[in-house]
N, C-alpha and C. Protein backbone atom coordinates (compact mmCIF):
# COMPACT_ATOMS: atom_id res chain seq x y z
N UNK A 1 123.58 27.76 1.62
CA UNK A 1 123.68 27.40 0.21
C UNK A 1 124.00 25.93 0.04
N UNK A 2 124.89 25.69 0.93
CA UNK A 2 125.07 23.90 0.61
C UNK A 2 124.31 22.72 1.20
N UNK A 3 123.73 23.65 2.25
CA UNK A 3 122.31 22.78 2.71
C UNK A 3 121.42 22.63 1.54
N UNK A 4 121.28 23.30 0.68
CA UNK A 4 119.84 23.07 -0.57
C UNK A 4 120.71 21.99 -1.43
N UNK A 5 122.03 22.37 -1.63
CA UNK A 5 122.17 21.09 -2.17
C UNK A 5 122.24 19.79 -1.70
N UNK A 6 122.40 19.34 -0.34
CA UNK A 6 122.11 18.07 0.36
C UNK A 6 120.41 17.90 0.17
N UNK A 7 119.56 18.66 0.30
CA UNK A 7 118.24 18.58 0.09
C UNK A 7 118.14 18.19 -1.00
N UNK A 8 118.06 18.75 -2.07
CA UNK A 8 118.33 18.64 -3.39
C UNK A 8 118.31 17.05 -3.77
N UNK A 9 119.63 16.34 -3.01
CA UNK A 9 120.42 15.57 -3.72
C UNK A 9 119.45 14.21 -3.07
N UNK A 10 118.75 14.67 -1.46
CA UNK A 10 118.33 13.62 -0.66
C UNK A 10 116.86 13.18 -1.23
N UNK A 11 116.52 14.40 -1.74
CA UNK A 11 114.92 14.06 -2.77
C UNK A 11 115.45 13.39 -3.85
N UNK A 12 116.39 13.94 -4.61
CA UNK A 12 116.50 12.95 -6.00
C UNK A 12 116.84 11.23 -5.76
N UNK A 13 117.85 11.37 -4.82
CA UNK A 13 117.65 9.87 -4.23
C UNK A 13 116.47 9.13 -3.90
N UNK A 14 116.07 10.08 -2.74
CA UNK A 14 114.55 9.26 -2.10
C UNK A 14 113.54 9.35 -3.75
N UNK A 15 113.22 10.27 -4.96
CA UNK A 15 112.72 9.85 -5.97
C UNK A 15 113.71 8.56 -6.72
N UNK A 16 114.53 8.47 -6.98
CA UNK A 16 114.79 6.98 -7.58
C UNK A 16 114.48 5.99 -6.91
N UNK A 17 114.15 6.06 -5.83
CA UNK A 17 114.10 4.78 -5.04
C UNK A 17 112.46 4.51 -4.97
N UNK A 18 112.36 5.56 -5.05
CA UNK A 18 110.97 5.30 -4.92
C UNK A 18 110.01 4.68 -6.22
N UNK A 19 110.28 5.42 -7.56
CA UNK A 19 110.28 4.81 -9.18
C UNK A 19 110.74 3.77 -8.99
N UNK A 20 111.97 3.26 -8.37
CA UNK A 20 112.38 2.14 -9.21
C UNK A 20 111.63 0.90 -7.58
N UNK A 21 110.90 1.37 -7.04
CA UNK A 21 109.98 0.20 -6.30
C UNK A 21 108.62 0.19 -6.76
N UNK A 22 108.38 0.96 -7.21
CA UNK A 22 107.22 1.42 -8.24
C UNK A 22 106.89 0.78 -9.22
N UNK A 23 108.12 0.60 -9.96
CA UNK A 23 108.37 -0.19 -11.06
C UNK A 23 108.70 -1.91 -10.91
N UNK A 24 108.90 -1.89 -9.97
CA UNK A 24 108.93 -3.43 -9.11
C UNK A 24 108.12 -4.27 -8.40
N UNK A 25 107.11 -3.12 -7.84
CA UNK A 25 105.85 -3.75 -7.55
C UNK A 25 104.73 -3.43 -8.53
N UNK A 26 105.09 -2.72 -9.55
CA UNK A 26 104.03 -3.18 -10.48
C UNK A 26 104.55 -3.63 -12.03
N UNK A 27 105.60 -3.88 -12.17
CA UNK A 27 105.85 -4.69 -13.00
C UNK A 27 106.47 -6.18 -13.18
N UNK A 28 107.70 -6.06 -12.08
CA UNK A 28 108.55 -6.90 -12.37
C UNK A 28 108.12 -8.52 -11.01
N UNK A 29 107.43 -7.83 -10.27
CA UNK A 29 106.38 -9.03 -9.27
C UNK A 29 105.54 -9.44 -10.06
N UNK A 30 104.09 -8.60 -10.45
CA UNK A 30 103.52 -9.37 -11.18
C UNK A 30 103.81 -10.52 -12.63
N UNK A 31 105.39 -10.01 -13.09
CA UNK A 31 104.88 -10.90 -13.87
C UNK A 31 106.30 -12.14 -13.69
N UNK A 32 106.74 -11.51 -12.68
CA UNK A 32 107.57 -13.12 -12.19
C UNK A 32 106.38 -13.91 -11.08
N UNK A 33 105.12 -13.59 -10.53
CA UNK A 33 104.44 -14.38 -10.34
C UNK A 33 103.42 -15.30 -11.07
N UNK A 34 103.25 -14.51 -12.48
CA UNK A 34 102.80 -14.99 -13.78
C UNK A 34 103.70 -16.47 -14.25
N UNK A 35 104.78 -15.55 -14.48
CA UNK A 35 105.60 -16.98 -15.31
C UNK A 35 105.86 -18.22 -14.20
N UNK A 36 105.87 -18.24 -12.89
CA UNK A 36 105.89 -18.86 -11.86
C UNK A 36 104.46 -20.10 -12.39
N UNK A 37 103.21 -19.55 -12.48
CA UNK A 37 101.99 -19.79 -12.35
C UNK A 37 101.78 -20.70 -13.68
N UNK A 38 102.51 -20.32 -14.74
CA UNK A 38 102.79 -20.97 -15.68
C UNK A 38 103.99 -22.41 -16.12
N UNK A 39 104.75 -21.94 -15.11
CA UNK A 39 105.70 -23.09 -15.01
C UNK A 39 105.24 -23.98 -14.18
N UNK A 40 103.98 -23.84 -13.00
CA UNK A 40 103.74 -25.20 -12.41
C UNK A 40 102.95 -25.71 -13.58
N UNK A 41 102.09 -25.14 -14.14
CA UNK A 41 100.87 -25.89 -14.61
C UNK A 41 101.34 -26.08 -16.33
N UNK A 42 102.53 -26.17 -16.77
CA UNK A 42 103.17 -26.92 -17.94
C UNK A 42 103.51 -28.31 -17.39
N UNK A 43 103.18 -29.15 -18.31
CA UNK A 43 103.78 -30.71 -18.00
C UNK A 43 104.84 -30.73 -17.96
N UNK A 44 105.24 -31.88 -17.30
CA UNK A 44 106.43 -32.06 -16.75
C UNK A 44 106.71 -33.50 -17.50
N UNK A 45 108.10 -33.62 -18.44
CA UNK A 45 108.51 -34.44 -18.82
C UNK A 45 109.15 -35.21 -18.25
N UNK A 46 109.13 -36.56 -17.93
CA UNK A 46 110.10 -37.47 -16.97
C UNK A 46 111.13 -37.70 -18.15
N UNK A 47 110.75 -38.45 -19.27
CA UNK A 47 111.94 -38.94 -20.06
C UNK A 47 111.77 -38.12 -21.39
N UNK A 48 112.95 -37.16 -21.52
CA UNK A 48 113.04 -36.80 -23.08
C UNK A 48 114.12 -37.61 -23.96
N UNK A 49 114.08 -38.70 -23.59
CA UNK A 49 115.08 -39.21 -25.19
C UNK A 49 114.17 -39.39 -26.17
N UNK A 50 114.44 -39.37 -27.31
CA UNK A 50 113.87 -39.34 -28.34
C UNK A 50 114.94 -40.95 -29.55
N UNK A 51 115.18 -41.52 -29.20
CA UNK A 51 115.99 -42.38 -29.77
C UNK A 51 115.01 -43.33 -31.02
């Protein structure tokens, strides 16, 4: 009986881990390689004073 609950408990783990890499390689990579891709190719200001 307390073996199903170590089973139990070792799938629900191994499922979060697995969603939340899921969710990391398809959300949160692509679009920190996006904004990456966008921050080289914005100009780059040497002097902002505005005086």
């Amino acid at each position: 009986m307390l073996d199903n609950y170590g089973l139990v408990l070792f799938f629900l783990i191994f499922g979060m881990a697995f969603w939340l890499l899921f969710f990391l390689l398809g959300f949160i990579v692509p679009f920190w390689i996006t904004i990456d891709i966008f921050e080289r190719f914005r100009p780059k200001r040497i002097l902002d004073d505005k005086k």
